[in-house]
N, C-alpha and C. Protein backbone atom coordinates (compact mmCIF):
# COMPACT_ATOMS: atom_id res chain seq x y z
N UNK A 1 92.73 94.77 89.65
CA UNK A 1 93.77 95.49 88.99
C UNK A 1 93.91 94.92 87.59
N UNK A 2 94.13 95.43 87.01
CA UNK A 2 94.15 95.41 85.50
C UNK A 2 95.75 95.91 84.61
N UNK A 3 96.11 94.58 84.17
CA UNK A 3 97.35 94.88 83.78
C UNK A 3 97.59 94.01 82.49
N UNK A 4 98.54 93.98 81.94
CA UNK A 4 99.05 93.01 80.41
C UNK A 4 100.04 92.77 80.44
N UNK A 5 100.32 91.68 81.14
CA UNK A 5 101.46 90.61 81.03
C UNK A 5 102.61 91.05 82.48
N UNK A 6 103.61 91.34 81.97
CA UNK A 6 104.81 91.53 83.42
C UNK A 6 105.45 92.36 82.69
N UNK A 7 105.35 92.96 81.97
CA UNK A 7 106.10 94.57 81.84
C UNK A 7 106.70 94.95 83.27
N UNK A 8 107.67 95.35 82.90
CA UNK A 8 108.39 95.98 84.46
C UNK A 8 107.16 97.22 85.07
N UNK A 9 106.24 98.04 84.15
CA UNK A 9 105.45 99.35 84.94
C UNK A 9 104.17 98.26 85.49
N UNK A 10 104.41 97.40 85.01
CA UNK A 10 103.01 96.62 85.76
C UNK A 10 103.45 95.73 86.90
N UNK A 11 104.41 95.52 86.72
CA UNK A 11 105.00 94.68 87.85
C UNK A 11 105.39 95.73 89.15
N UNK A 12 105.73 96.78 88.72
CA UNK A 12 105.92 98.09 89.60
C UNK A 12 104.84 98.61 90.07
N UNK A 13 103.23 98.54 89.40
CA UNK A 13 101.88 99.07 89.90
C UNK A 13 101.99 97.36 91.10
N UNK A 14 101.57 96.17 90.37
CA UNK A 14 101.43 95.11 91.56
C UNK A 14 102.05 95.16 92.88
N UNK A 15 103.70 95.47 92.88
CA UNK A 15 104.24 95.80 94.19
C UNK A 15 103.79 96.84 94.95
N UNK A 16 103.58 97.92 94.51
CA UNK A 16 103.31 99.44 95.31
C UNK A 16 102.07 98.61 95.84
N UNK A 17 101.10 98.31 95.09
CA UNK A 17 99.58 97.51 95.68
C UNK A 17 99.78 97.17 96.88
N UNK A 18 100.68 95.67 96.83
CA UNK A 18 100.45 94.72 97.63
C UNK A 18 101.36 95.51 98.76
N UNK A 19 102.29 95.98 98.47
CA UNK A 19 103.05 96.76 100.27
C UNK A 19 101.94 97.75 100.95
N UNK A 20 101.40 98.36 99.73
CA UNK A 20 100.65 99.12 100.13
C UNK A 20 99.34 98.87 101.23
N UNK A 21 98.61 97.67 100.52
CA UNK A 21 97.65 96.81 101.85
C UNK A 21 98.18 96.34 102.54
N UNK A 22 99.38 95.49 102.53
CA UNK A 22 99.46 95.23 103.77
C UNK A 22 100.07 96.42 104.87
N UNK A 23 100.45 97.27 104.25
CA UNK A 23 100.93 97.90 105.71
C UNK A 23 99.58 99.02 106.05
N UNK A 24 98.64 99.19 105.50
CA UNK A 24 97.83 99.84 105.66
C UNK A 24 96.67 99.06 105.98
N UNK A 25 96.59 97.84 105.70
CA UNK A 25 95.29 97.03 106.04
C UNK A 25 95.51 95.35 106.24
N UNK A 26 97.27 95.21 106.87
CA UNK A 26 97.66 94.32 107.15
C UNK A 26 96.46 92.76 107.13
N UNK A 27 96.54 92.17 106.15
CA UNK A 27 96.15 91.17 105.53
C UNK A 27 94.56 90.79 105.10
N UNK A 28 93.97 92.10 105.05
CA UNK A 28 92.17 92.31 105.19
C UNK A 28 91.83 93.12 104.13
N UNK A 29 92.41 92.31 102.92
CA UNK A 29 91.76 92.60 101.88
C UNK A 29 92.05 91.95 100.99
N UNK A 30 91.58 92.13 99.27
CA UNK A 30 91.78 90.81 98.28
C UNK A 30 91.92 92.02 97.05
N UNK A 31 92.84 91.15 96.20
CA UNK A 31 93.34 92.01 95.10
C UNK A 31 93.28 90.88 93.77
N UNK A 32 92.63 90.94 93.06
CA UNK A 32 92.01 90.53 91.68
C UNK A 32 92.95 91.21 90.53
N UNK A 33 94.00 90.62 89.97
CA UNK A 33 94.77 90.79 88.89
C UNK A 33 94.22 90.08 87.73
N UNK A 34 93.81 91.44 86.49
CA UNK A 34 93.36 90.63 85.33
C UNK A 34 94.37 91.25 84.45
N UNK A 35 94.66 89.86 83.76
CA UNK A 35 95.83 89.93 82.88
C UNK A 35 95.40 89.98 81.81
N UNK A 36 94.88 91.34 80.77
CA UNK A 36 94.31 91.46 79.26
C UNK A 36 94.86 90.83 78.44
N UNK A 37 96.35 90.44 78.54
CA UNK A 37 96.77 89.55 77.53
C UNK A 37 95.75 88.13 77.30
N UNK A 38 95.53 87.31 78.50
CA UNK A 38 95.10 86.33 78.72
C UNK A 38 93.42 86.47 78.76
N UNK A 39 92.41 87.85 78.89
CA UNK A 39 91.69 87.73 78.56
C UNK A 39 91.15 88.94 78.67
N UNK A 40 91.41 89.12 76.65
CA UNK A 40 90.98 90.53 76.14
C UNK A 40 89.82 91.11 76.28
N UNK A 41 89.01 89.92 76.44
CA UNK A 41 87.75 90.67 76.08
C UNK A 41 86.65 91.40 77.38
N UNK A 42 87.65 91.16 78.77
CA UNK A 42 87.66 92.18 79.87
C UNK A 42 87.97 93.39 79.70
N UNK A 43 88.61 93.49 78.64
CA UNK A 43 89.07 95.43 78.70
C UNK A 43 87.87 95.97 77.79
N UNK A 44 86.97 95.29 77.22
CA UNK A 44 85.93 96.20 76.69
C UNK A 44 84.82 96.09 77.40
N UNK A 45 84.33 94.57 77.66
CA UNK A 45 83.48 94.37 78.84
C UNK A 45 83.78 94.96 79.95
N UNK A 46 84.65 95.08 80.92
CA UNK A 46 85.10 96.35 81.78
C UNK A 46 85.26 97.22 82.17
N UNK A 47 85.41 98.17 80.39
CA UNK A 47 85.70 99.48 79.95
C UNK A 47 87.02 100.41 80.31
N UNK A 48 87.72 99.31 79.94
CA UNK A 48 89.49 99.40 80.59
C UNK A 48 89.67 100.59 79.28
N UNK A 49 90.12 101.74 80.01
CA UNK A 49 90.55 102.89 79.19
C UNK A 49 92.21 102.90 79.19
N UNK A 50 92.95 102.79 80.20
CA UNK A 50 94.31 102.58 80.41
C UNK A 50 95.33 101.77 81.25
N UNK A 51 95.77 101.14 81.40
CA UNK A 51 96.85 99.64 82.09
C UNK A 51 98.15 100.64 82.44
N UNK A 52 98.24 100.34 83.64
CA UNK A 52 97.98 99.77 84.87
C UNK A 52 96.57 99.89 85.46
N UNK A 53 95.82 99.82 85.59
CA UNK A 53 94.17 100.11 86.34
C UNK A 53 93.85 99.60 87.58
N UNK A 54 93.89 100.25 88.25
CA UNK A 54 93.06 99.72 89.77
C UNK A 54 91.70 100.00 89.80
N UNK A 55 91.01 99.17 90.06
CA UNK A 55 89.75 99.46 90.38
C UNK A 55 89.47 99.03 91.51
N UNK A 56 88.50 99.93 92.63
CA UNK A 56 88.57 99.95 93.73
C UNK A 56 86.57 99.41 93.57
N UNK A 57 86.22 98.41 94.09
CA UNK A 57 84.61 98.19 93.68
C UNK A 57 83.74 98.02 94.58
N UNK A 58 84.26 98.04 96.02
CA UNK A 58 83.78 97.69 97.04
C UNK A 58 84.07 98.41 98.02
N UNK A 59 83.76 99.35 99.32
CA UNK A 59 82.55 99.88 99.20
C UNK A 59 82.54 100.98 97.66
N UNK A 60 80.93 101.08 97.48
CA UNK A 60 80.34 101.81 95.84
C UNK A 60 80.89 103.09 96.59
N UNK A 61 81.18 103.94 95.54
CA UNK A 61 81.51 103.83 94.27
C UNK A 61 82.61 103.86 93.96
N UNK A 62 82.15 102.79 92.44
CA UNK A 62 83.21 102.14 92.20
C UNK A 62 84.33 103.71 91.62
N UNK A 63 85.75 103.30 92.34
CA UNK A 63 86.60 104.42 91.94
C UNK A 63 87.76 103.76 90.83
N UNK A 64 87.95 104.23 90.16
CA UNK A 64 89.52 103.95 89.26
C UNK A 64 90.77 104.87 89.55
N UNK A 65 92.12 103.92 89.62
CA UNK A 65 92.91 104.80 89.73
C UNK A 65 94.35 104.35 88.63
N UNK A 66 94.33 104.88 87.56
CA UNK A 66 95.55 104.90 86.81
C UNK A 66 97.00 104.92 87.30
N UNK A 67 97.80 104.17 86.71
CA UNK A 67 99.28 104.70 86.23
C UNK A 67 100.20 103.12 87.59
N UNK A 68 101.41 103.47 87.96
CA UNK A 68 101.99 102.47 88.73
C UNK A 68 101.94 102.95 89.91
N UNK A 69 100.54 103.41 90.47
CA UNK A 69 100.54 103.28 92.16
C UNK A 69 101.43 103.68 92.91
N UNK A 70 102.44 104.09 91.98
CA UNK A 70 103.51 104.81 93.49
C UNK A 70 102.92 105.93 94.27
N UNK A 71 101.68 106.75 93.86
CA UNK A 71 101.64 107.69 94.90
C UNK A 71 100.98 107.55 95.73
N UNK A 72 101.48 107.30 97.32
CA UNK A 72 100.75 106.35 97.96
C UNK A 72 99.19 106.93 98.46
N UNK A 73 99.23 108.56 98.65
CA UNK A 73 98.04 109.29 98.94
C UNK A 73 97.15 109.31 97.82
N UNK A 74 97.18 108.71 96.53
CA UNK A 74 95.87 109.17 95.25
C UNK A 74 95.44 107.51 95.54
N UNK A 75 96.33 106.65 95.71
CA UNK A 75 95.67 105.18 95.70
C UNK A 75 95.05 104.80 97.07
N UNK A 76 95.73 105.54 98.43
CA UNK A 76 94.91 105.39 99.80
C UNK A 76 93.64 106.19 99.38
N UNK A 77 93.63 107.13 98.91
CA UNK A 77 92.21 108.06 98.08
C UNK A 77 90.85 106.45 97.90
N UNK A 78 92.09 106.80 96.48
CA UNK A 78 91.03 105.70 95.45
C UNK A 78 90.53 104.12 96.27
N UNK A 79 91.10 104.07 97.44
CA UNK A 79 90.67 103.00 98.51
C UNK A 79 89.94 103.20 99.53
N UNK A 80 89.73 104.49 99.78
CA UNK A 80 88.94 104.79 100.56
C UNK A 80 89.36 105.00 102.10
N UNK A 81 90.59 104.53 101.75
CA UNK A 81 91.64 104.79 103.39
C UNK A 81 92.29 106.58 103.19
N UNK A 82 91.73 107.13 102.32
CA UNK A 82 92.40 108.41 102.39
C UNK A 82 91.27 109.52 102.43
N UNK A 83 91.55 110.89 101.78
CA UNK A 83 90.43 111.99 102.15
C UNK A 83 89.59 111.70 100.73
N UNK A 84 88.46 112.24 101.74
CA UNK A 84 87.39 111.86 100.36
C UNK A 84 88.18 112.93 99.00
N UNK A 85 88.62 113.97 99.34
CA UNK A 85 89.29 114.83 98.09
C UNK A 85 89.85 114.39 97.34
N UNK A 86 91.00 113.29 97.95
CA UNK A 86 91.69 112.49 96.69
C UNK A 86 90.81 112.00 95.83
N UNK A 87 89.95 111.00 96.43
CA UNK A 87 88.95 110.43 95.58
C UNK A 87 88.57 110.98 94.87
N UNK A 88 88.11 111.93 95.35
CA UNK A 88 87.03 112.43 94.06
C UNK A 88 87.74 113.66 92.67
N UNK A 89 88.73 113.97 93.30
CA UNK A 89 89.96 114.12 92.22
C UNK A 89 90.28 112.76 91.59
N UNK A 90 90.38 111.76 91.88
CA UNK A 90 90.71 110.43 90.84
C UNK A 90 88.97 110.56 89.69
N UNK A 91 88.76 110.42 90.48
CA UNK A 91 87.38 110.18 89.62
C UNK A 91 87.34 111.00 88.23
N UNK A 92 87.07 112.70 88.98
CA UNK A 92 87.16 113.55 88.17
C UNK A 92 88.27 113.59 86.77
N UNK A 93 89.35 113.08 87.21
CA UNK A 93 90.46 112.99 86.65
C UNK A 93 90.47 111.54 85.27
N UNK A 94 89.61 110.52 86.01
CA UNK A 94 89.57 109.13 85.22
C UNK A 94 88.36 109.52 84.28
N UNK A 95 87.39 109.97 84.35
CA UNK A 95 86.43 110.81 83.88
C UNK A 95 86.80 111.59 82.40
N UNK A 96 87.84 112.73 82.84
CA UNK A 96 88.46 113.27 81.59
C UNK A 96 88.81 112.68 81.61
N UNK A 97 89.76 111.86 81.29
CA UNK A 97 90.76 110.78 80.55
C UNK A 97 89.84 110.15 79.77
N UNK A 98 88.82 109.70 79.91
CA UNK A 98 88.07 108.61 79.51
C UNK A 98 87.36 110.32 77.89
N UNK A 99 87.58 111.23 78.62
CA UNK A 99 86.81 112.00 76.88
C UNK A 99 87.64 112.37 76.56
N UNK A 100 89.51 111.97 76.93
CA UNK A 100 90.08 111.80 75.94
C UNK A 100 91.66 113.00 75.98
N UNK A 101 91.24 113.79 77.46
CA UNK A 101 92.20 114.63 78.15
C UNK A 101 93.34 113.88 78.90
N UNK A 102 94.30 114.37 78.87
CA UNK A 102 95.46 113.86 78.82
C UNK A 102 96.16 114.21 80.16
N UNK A 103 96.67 113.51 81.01
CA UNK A 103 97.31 114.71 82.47
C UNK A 103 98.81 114.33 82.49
N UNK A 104 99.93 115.04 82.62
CA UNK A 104 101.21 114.68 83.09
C UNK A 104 101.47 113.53 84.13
């Protein structure tokens, strides 16, 4: 997960996360918080387009999922605990964003 500093919307993506595995994958999994403040030069090496960022990297492919995680069905998606549809709507969706399209 990919965040910058403790802003309250990043501190709000970290919680939704962590309730989120555990009640869905009660203690069988690992969550990697990189803090861009502390080391910038992950968001280009990375190709961090927008913060809050989840990146999901394991099993391939690798999925991204934007914004503070409250919706619990696009991030069970982007984890692979949900329908492959979500997923591949995140994708599609992180995809445009990345050439620069914009979504509500």
């Amino acid at each position: 997960m990919y965040v910058a500093g403790h802003a309250p919307r990043y501190e709000a993506a970290r919680l939704h996360l962590k309730q989120l595995c555990e009640e869905r994958f009660a203690g069988n999994y690992s969550i990697e918080v990189v803090d861009l403040l502390e080391h910038p030069e992950r968001a280009r090496s990375d190709n961090i387009v927008a913060i809050p960022m989840l990146e999901r990297v394991s099993p391939e492919p690798v999925v991204r999922i934007i914004g503070d995680l409250s919706d619990s069905q696009r991030v069970l998606g982007a984890l692979g605990a949900g329908t492959a549809i979500i997923a591949s709507q995140e994708r599609l969706e992180t995809q445009e964003l990345m050439r620069g399209q914009r979504y509500p």
